[in-house]
Structure formats: C-alpha cells, structure tokens
C-alpha atoms as a PDB file:
ATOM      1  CA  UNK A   1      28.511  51.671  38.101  1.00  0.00           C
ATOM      2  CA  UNK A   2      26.721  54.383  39.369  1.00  0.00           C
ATOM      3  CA  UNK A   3      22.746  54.002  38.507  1.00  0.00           C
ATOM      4  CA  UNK A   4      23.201  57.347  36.378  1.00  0.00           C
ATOM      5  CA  UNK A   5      26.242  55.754  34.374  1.00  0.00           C
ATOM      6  CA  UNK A   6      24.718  52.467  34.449  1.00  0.00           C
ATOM      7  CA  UNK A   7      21.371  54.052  32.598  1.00  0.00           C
ATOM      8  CA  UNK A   8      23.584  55.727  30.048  1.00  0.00           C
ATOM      9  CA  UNK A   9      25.301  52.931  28.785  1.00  0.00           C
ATOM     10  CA  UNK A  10      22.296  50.696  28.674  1.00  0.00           C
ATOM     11  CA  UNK A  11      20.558  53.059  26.997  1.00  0.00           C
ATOM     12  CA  UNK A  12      23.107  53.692  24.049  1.00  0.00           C
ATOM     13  CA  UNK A  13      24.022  50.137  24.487  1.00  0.00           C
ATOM     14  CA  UNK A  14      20.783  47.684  24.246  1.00  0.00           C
ATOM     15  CA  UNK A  15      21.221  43.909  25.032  1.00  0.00           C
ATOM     16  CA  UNK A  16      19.421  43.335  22.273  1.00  0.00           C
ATOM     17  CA  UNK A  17      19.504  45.115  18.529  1.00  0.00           C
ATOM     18  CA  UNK A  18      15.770  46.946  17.445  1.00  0.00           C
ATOM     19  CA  UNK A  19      15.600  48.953  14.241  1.00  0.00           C
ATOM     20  CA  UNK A  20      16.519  52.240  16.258  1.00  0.00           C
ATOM     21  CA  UNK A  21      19.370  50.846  18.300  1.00  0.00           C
ATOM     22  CA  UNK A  22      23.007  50.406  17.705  1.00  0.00           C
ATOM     23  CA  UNK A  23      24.096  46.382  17.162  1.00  0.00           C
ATOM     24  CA  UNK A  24      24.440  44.585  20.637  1.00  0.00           C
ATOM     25  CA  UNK A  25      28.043  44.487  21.948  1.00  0.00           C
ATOM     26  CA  UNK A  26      29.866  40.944  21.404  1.00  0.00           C
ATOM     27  CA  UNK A  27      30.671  39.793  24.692  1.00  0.00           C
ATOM     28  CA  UNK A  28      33.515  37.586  23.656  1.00  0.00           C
ATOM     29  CA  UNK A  29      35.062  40.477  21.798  1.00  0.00           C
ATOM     30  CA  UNK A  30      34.026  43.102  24.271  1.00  0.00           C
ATOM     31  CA  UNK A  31      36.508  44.572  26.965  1.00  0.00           C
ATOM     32  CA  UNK A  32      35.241  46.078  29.788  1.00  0.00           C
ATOM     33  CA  UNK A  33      37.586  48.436  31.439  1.00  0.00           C
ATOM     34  CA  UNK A  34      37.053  49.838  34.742  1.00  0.00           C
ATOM     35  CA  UNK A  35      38.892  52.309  36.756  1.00  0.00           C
ATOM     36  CA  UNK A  36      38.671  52.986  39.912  1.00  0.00           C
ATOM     37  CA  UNK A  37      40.087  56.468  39.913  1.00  0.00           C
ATOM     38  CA  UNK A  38      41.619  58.602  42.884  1.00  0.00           C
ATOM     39  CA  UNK A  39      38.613  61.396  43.178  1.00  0.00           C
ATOM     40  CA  UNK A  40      36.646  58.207  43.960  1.00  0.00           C
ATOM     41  CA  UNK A  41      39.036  57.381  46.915  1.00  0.00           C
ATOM     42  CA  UNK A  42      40.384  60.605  47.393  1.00  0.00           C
ATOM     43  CA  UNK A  43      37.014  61.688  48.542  1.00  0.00           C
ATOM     44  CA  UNK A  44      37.184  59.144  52.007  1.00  0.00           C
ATOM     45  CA  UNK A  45      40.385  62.029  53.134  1.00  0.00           C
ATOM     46  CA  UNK A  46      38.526  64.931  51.844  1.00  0.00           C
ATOM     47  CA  UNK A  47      35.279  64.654  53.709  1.00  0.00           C
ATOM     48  CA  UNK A  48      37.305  63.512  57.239  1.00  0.00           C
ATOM     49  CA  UNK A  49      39.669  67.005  56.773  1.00  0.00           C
ATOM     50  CA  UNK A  50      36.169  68.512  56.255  1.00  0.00           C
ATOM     51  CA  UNK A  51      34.745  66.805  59.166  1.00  0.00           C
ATOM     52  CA  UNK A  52      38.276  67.808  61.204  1.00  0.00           C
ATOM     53  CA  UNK A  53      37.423  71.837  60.170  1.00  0.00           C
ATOM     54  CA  UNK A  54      33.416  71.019  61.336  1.00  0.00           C
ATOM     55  CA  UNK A  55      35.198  70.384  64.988  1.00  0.00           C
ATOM     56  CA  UNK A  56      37.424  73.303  64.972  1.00  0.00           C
ATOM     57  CA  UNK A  57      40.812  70.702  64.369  1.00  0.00           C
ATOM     58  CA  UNK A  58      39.561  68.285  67.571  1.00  0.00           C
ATOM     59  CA  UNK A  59      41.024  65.197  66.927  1.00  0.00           C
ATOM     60  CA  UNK A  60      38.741  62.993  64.589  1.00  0.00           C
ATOM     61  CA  UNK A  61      39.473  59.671  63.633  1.00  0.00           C
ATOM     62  CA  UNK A  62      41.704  59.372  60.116  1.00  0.00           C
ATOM     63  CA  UNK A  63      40.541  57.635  57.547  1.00  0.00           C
ATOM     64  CA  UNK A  64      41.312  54.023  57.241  1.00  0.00           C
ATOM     65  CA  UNK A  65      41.879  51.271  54.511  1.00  0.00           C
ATOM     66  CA  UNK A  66      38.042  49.576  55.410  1.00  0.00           C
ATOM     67  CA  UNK A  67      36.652  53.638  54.631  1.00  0.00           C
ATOM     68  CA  UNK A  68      37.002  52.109  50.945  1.00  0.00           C
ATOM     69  CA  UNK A  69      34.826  49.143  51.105  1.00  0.00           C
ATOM     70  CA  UNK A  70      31.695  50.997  50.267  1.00  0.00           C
ATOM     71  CA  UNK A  71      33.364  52.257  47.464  1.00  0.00           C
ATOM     72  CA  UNK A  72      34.662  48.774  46.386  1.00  0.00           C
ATOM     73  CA  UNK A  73      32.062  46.741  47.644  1.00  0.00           C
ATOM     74  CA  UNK A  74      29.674  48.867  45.132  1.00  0.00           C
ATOM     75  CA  UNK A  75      32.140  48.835  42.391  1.00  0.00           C
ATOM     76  CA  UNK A  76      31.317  44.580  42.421  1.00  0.00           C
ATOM     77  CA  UNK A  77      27.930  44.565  43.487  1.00  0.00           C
ATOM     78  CA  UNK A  78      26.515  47.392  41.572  1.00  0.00           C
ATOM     79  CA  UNK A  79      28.891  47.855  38.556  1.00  0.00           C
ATOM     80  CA  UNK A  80      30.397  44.216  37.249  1.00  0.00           C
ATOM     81  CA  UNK A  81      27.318  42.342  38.637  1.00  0.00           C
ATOM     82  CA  UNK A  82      24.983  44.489  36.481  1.00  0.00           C
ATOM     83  CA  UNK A  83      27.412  44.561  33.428  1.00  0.00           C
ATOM     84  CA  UNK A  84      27.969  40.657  33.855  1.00  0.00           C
ATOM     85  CA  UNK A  85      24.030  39.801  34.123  1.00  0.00           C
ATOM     86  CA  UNK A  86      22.493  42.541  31.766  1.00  0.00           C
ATOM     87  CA  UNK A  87      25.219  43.288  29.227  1.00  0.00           C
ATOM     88  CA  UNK A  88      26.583  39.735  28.993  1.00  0.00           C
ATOM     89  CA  UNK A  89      30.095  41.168  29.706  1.00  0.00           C
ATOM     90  CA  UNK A  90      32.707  38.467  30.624  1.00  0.00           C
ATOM     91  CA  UNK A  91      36.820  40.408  30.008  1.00  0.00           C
ATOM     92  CA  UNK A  92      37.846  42.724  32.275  1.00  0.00           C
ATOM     93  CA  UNK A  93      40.030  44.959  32.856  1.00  0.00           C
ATOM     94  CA  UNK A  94      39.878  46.726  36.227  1.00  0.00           C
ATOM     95  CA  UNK A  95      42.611  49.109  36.981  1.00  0.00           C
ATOM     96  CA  UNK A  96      43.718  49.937  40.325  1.00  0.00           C
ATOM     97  CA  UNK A  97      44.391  53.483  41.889  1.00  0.00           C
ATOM     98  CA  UNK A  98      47.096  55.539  41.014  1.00  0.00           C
ATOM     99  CA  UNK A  99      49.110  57.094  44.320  1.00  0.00           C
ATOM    100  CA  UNK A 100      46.637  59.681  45.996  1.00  0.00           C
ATOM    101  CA  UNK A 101      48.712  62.303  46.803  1.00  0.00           C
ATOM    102  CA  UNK A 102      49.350  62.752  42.770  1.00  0.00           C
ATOM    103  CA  UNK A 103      45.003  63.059  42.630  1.00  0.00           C
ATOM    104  CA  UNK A 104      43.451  66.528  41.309  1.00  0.00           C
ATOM    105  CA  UNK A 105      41.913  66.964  44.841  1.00  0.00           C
ATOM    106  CA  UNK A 106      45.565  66.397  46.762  1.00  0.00           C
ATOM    107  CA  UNK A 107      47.422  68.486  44.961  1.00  0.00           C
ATOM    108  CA  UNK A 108      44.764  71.258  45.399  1.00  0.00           C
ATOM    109  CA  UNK A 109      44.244  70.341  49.307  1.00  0.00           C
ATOM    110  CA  UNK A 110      48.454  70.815  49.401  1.00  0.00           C
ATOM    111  CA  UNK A 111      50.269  72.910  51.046  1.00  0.00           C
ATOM    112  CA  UNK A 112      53.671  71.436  50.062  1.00  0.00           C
ATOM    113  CA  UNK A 113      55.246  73.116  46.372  1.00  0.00           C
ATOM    114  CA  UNK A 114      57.710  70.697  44.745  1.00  0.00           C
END
C-alpha cells in the first residue's frame, strides 16, 4: 500500500469503533484483495523506452525480471505488513498480473494494429 492509500483506508476504516467511525472490520470475515496490476509493472518498460529516447536509441540495458522487486518487495513490506499489524487482516487474496502487452500503457506505446 502506498502511504496515500494506506491513510485512506485507515482513516475510513478505524481499528477500533468511536461514536463517529464506521464499526471495525472483522478480520475473520474480512477479505483482503490485492492486485498487483500491469500500470504498476508496466511502468519498469515505460521509463527504460524513456530512458532509450533520453540517449538518442543508444543501447540501454532492458528491463529485467529483478526491475520488479521494488515493486514487490513494497507490496509485502509496506502493504500486507501494515494491513496484517494495524488492521488485524489475516485472508488474502493477492492476484497476480495479467499479460503486459494487453496493459492500457502497451497498447498505447504500440505500434502493432491487430
């Protein structure tokens, strides 16, 4: 979780229920569903083209599987480790990513029509 998408949720979502808040959500019948979506990976390709047009096409190196790990690595430490200690949450669902050439930012970056 972002810190921006983390504050929204706890802030419509307290751990604990106050006269002004909504009732807490029941871990054991809460289901937390994350998605790692294909803008979020999509992005690695997008900024090493934009680094390739920064060169004037010189070779650059392409991006590679271990380009995702920040993305990843935050996804555990920042998102389910804060939802798992703060919110209680113990089911989920994390869904993986969709092919990336089928991604808003591929198909706009294409030059093939099919």
């Amino acid at each position: 979780m972002t810190s921006k998408a983390s504050s929204r949720f706890f802030e419509h979502y307290p751990k604990k229920k106050t006269a002004a808040s909504k009732p807490p959500l029941d871990a054991n019948k809460s289901l937390y569903v994350i998605w790692l979506g294909t803008n979020d990976c999509g992005y690695v390709g997008t900024y090493h083209r934009y680094l390739a047009t920064l060169t004037n096409g010189l070779p650059i190196d392409k991006p590679t599987p271990s380009d995702l790990e920040d993305i990843v690595d935050s996804l555990f430490t920042n998102g389910l480790d804060e939802l798992y200690v703060k919110a209680g949450a113990r089911n989920f669902l994390l869904i993986d990513v969709p092919p990336n050439e089928r991604s808003p930012a591929a198909t706009i970056l294409s030059t093939d029509i099919s």
